[in-house]
Protein backbone atom coordinates (compact mmCIF):
# COMPACT_ATOMS: atom_id res chain seq x y z
CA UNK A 1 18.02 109.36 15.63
CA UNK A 2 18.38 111.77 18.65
CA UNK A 3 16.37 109.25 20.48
CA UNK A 4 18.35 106.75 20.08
CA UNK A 5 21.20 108.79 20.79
CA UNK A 6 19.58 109.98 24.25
CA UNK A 7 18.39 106.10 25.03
CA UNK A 8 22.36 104.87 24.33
CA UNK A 9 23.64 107.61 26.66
CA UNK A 10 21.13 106.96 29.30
CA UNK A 11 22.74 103.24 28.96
CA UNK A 12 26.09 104.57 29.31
CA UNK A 13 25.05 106.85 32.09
CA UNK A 14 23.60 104.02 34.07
CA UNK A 15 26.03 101.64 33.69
CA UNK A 16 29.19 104.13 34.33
CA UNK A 17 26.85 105.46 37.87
CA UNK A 18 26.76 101.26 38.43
CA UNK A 19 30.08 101.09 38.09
CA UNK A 20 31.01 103.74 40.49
CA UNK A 21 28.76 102.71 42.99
CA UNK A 22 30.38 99.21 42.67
CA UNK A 23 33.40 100.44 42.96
CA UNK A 24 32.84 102.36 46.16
CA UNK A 25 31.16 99.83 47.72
CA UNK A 26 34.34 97.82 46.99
CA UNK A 27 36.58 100.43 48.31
CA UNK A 28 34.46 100.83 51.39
CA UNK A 29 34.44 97.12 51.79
CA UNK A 30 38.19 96.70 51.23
CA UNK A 31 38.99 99.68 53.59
CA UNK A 32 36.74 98.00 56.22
CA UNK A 33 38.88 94.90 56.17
CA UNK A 34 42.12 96.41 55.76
CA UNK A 35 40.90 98.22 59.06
CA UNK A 36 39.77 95.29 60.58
CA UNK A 37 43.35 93.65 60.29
CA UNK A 38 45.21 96.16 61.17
CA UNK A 39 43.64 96.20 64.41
CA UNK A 40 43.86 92.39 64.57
CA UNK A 41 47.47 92.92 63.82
CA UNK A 42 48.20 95.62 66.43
CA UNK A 43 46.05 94.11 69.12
CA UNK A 44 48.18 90.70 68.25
CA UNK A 45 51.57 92.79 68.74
CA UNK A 46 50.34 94.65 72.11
CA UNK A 47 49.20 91.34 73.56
CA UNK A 48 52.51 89.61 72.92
CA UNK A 49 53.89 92.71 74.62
CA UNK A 50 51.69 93.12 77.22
CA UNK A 51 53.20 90.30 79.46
CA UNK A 52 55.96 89.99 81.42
CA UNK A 53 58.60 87.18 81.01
CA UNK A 54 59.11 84.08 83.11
CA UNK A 55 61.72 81.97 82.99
CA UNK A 56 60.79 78.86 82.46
CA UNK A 57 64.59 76.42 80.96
CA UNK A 58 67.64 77.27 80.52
CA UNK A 59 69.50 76.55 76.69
CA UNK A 60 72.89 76.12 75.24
CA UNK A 61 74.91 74.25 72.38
CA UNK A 62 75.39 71.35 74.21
CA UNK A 63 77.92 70.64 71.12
CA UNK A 64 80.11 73.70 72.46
CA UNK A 65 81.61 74.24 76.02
CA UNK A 66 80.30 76.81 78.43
CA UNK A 67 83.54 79.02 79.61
CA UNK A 68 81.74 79.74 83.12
CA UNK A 69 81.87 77.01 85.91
CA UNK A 70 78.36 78.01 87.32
CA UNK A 71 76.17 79.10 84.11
CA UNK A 72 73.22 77.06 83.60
CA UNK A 73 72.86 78.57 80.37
CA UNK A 74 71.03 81.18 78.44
CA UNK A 75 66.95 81.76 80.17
CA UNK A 76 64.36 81.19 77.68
CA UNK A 77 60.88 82.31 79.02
CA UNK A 78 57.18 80.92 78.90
CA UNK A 79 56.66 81.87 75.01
CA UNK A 80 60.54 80.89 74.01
CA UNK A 81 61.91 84.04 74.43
CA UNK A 82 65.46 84.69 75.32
CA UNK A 83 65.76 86.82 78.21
CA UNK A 84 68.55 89.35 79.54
CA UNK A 85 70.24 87.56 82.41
CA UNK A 86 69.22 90.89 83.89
CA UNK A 87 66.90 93.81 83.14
CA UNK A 88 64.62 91.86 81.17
CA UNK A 89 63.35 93.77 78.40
CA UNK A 90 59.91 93.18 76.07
CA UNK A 91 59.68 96.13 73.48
CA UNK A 92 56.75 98.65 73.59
CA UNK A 93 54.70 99.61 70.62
CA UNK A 94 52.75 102.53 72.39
CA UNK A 95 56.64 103.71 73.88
CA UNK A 96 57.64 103.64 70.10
CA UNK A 97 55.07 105.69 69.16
CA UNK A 98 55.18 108.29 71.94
CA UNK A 99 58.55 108.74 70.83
CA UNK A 100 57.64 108.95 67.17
CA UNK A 101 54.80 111.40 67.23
CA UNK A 102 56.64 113.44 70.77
CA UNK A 103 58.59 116.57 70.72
CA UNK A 104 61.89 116.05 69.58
CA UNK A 105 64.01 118.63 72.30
CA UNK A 106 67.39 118.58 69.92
CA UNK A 107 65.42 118.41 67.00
CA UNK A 108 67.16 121.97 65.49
CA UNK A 109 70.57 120.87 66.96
CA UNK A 110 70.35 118.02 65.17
CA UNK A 111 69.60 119.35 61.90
CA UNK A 112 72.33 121.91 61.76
CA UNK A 113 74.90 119.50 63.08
CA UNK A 114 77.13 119.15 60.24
CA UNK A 115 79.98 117.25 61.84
CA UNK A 116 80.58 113.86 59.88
CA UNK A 117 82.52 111.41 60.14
CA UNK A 118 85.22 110.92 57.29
CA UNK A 119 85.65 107.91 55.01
CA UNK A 120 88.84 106.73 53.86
CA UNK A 121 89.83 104.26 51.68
CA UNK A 122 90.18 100.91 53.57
CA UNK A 123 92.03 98.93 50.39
CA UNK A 124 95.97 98.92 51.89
CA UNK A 125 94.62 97.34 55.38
CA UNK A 126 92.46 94.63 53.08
CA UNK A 127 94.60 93.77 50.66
CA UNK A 128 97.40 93.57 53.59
CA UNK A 129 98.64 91.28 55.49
CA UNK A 130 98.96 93.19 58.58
CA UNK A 131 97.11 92.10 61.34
CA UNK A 132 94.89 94.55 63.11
CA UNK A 133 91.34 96.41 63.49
CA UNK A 134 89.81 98.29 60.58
CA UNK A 135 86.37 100.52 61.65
CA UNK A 136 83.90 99.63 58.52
CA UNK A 137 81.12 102.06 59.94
CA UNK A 138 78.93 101.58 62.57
CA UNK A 139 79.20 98.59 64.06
CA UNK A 140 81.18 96.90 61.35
CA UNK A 141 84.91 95.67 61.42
CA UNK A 142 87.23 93.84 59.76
CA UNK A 143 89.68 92.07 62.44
CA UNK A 144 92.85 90.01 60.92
CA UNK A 145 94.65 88.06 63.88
CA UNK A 146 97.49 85.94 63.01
CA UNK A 147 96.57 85.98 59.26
CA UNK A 148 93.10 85.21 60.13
CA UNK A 149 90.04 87.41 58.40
CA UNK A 150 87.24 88.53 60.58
CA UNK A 151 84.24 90.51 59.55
CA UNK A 152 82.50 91.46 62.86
CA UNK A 153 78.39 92.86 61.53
CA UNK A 154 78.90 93.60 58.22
CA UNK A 155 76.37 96.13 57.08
CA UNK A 156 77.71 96.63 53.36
CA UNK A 157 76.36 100.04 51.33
CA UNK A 158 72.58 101.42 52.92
CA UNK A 159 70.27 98.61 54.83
CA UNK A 160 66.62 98.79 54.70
CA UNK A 161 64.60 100.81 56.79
CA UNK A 162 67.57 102.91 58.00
CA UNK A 163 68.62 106.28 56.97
CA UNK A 164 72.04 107.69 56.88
CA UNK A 165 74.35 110.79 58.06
CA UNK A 166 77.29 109.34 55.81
CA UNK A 167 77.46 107.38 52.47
CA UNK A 168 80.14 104.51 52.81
CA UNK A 169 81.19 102.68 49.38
CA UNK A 170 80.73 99.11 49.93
CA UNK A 171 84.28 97.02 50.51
CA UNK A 172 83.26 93.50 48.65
CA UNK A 173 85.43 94.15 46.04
CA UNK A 174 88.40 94.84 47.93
CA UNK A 175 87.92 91.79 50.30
CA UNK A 176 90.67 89.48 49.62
CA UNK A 177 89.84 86.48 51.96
CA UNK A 178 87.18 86.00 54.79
CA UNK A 179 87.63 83.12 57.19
CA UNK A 180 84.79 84.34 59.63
CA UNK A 181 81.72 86.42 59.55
CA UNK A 182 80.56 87.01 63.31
CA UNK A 183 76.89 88.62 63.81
CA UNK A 184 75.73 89.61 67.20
CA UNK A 185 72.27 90.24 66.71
CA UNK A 186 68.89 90.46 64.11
CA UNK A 187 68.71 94.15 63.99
CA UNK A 188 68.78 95.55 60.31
CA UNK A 189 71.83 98.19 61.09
CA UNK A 190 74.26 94.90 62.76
CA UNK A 191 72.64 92.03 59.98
CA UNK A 192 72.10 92.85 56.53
CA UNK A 193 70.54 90.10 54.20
CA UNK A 194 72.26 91.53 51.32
CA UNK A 195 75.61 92.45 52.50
CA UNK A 196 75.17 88.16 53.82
CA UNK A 197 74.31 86.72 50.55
CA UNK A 198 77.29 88.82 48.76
CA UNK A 199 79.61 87.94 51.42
CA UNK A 200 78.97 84.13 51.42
CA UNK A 201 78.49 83.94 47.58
CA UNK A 202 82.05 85.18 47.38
CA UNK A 203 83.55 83.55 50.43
CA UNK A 204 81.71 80.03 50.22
CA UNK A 205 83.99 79.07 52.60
CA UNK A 206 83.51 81.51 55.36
CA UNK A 207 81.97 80.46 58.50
CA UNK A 208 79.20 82.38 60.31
CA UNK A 209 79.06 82.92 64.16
CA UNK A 210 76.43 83.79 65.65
CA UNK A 211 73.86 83.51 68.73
CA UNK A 212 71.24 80.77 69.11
CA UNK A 213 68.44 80.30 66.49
CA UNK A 214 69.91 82.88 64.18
CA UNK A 215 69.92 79.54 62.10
CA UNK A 216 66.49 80.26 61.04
CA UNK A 217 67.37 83.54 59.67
CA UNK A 218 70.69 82.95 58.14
CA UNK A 219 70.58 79.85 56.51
CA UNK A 220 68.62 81.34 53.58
CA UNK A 221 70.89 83.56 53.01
CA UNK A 222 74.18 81.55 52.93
CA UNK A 223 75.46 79.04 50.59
CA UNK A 224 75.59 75.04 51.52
CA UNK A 225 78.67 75.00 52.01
CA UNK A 226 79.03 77.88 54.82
CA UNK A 227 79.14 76.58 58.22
CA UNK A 228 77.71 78.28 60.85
CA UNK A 229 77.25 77.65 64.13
CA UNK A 230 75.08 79.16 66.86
CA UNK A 231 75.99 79.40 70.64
CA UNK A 232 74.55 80.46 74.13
CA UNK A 233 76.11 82.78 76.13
CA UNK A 234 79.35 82.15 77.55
CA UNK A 235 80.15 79.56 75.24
CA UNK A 236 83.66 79.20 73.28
CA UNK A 237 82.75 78.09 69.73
CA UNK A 238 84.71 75.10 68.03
CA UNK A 239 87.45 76.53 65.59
CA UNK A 240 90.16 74.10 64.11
CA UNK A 241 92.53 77.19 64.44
CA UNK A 242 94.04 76.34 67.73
CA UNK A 243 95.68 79.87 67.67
CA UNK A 244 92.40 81.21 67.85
CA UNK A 245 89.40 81.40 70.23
CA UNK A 246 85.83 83.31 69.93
CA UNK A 247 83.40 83.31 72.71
CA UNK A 248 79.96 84.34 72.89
CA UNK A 249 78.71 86.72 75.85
CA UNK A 250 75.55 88.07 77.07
CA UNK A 251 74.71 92.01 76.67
CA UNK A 252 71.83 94.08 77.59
CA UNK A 253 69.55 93.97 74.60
CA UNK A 254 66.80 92.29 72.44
CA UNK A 255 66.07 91.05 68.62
CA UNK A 256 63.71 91.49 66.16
CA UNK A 257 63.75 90.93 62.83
CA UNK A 258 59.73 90.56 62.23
CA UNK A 259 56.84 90.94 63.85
CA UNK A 260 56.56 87.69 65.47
CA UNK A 261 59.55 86.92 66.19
CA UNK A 262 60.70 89.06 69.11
CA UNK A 263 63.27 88.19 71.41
CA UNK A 264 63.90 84.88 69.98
CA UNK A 265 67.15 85.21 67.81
CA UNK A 266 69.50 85.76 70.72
CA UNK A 267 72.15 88.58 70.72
CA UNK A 268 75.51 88.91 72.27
CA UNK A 269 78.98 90.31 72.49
CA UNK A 270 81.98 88.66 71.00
CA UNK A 271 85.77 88.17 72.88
CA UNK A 272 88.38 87.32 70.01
CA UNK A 273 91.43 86.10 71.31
CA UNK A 274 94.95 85.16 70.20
CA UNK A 275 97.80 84.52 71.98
CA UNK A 276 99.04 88.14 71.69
CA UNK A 277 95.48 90.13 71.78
CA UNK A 278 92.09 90.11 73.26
CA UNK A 279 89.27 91.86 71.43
CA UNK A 280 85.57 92.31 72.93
CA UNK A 281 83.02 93.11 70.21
CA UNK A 282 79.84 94.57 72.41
CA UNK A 283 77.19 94.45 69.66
CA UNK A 284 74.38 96.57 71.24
CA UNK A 285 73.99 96.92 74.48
CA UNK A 286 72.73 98.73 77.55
CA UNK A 287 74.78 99.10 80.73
CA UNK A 288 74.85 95.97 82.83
CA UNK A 289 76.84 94.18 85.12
CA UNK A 290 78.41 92.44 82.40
CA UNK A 291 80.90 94.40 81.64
CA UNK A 292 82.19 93.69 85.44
CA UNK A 293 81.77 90.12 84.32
CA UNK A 294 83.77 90.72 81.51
CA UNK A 295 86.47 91.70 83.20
CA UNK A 296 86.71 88.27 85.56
CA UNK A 297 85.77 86.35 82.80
CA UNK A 298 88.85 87.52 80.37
CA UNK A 299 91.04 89.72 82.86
CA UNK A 300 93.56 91.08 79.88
CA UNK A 301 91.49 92.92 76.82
CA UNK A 302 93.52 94.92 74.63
CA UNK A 303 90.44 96.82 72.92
CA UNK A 304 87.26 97.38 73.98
CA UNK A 305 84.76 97.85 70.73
CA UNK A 306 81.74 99.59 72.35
CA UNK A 307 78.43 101.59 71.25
CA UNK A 308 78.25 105.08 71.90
CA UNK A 309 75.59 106.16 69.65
CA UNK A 310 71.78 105.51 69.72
CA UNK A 311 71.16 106.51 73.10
CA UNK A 312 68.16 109.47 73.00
CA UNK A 313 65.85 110.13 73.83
CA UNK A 314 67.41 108.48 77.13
CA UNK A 315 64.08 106.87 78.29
CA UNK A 316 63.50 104.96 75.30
CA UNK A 317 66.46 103.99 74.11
CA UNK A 318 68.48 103.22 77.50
CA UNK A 319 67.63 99.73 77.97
CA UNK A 320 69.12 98.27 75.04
CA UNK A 321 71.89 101.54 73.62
CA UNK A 322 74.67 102.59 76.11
CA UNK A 323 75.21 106.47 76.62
CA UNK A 324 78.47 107.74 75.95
CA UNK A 325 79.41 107.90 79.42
CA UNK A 326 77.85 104.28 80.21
CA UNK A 327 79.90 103.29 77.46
CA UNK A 328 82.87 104.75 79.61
CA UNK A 329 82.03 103.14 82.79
CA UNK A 330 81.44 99.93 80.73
CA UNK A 331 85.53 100.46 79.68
CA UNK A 332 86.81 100.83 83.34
CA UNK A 333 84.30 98.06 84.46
CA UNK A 334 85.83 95.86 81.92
CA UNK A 335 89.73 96.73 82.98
CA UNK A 336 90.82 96.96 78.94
CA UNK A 337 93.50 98.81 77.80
CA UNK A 338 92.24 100.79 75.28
CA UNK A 339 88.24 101.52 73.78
CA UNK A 340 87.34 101.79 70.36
CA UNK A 341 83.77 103.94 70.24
CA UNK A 342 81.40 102.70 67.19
CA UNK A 343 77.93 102.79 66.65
CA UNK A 344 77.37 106.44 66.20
CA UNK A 345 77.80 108.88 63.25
CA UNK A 346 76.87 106.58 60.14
CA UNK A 347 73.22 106.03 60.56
CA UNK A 348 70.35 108.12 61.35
CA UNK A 349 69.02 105.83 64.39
CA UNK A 350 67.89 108.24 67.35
CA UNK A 351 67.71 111.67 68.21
CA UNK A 352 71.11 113.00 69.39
CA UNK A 353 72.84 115.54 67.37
CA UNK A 354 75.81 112.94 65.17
CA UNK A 355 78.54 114.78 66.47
CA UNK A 356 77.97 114.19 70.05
CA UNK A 357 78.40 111.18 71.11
CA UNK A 358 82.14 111.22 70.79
CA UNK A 359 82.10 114.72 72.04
CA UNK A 360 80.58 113.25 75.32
CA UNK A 361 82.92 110.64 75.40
CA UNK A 362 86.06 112.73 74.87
CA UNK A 363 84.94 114.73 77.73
CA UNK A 364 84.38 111.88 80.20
CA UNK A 365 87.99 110.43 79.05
CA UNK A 366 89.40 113.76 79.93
CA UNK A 367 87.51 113.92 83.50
CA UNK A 368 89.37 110.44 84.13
CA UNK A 369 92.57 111.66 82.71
CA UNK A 370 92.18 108.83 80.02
CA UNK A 371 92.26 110.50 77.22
CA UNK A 372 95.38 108.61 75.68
CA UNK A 373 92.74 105.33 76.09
CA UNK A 374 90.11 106.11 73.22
CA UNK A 375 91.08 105.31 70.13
CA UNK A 376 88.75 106.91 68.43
CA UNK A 377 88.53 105.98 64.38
CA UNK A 378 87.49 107.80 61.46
CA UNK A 379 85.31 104.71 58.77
CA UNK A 380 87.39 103.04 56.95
CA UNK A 381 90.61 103.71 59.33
CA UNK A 382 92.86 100.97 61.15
CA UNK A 383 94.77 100.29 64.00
CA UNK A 384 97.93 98.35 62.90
CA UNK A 385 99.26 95.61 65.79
CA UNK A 386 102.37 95.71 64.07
CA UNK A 387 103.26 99.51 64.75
């Protein structure tokens, strides 16, 4: 009996030390290919950014009008990339990481920063009639001109990927009508496939603005019977409100949504206008000419909606995320009355300390003797065109 006993467990023994060296093996083997396409996959994303672009056609809507007599249209380079009418701009993996893994210089500022922003409740301004601008968070608004409902970027509750300084409650209940949902670009913190599909599932009439080939990425998202359309830059879209116009403009920035689709959902700032107002919507942006542009293009802007946030460290991020004090310049560049600062304070994007990027831009207002011009807004606050 104890023989047998021994020659079972010998069995056992032999096919448990089979087993194990099975599984190694397939370990070893499945760690050898996940390394091999990793490196496939990173030497595939530093090649596509290891070239520089070259314009090769110019694009538009040729369904919409282009507002500027001598624009041949939006550049599109040798891969179909769009392409900043200046500064042209491929992201860097390797810059991404030496920022990632590099010493962080306001690291401990930043973490005992405690400033926040405070959220209100937005429910009077959307269950109003009032017309006006109502700061969502970041880089979202809610605009009503003449009775009209705008959502400019919604970003609804916490997007992927992104962390936050602030929690803000999500408004879809308290959204009483949307005629328009404008998006200026791919990024996860300005586009939200969530926030989308709730918006349009509620509002299956709303119609979607956006820049060219966001098409591909939206129409999942949306219900049949949304409209959207898509336009170059410095194109007027085609509203049957003829009390209302919307124009898309270029900005200094880039998209990406995946990892093979860079630069080829195009981005862009948005001019609302009525017959009493003019409202520019910047989206992100670097500091360009354009905002000169802006200013011959539309010479009357009541509010200037602008980025201040996002901006350090300054040699990574300034190509595509105004400073505080570009932001400014962008303001008197663009000859508007008054500037509305967003895109700071909400998320977690960079490494500047939350509470100063409106501290900077206070102080530059106050250099200028402009400090009556910023109308700074706490989320969830409005400015009322009636008062």
């Amino acid at each position: 009996m104890q023989t047998l006993f021994v020659f079972v467990a010998s069995i056992v023994h032999y096919i448990i030390d089979v087993m194990k060296r099975c599984l190694l093996k397939t370990i070893k083997i499945a760690g050898l290919v996940l390394l091999i396409l990793i490196g496939v996959l990173a030497a595939i994303i530093l090649w596509s950014e290891n070239d520089k672009a070259v314009i090769e056609k110019y694009v538009r809507n040729e369904n919409l009008p282009t507002v500027k007599a001598d624009w041949r249209g939006t550049s599109v380079d040798q891969k179909g990339r769009f392409v900043n009418h200046e500064f042209p701009f491929l992201p860097s993996t390797v810059d991404l990481l030496k920022w990632q893994l590099g010493t962080k210089p306001q690291k401990l500022e930043k973490q005992n920063d405690t400033g926040r922003l405070e959220v209100r409740d937005p429910t009077e301004f959307l269950r109003g009639e009032t017309d006006g601008i109502l700061w969502l968070g970041h880089a979202s608004f809610f605009v009503r001109l003449n009775g009209v409902n705008i959502l400019l970027d919604p970003v609804f509750g916490k997007p992927s990927l992104v962390n936050t300084f602030v929690d803000v409650p999500s408004p879809i209940d308290k959204l009483q009508a949307v005629d328009f949902i404008l998006i200026s670009h791919s990024h996860r913190d300005h586009c939200d496939e969530e926030t989308i599909k709730q918006l349009t599932g509620k509002f299956p009439d709303a119609k979607i603005l956006a820049g060219l080939g966001m098409e591909e990425l939206l129409n999942d998202w949306k219900t049949a019977s949304n409209e959207m359309q898509t336009a170059g830059w410095y194109q007027q879209f085609s509203l049957t409100d003829d009390n209302l116009k919307i124009f898309f403009l270029p900005v200094r920035h880039w998209s990406r949504r995946g990892l093979f689709d860079t630069n080829k959902l195009l981005w862009g700032a948005f001019v609302i206008q009525s017959a009493e107002k003019t409202i520019y919507f910047s989206g992100d942006s670097g500091f360009g000419s354009h905002y000169a542009e802006l200013a011959a293009a539309f010479p009357k802007i009541d509010y200037f909606i602008i980025g201040i946030g996002a901006y350090k460290p300054i040699w990574f991020m300034k190509a595509n995320h105004n400073s505080p004090q570009e932001a400014f310049q962008g303001f008197i560049d663009s000859k508007a009355d008054f500037l509305i600062p967003m895109h700071f304070g909400r998320f977690d994007l960079s490494d500047e300390p939350p509470s100063e990027p409106l501290r900077l831009l206070k102080e530059k207002a106050a250099e200028a003797n402009l400090s009556d011009k910023i109308k700074n807004l706490q989320i969830n606050e409005s400015i009322d065109f009636s008062s």
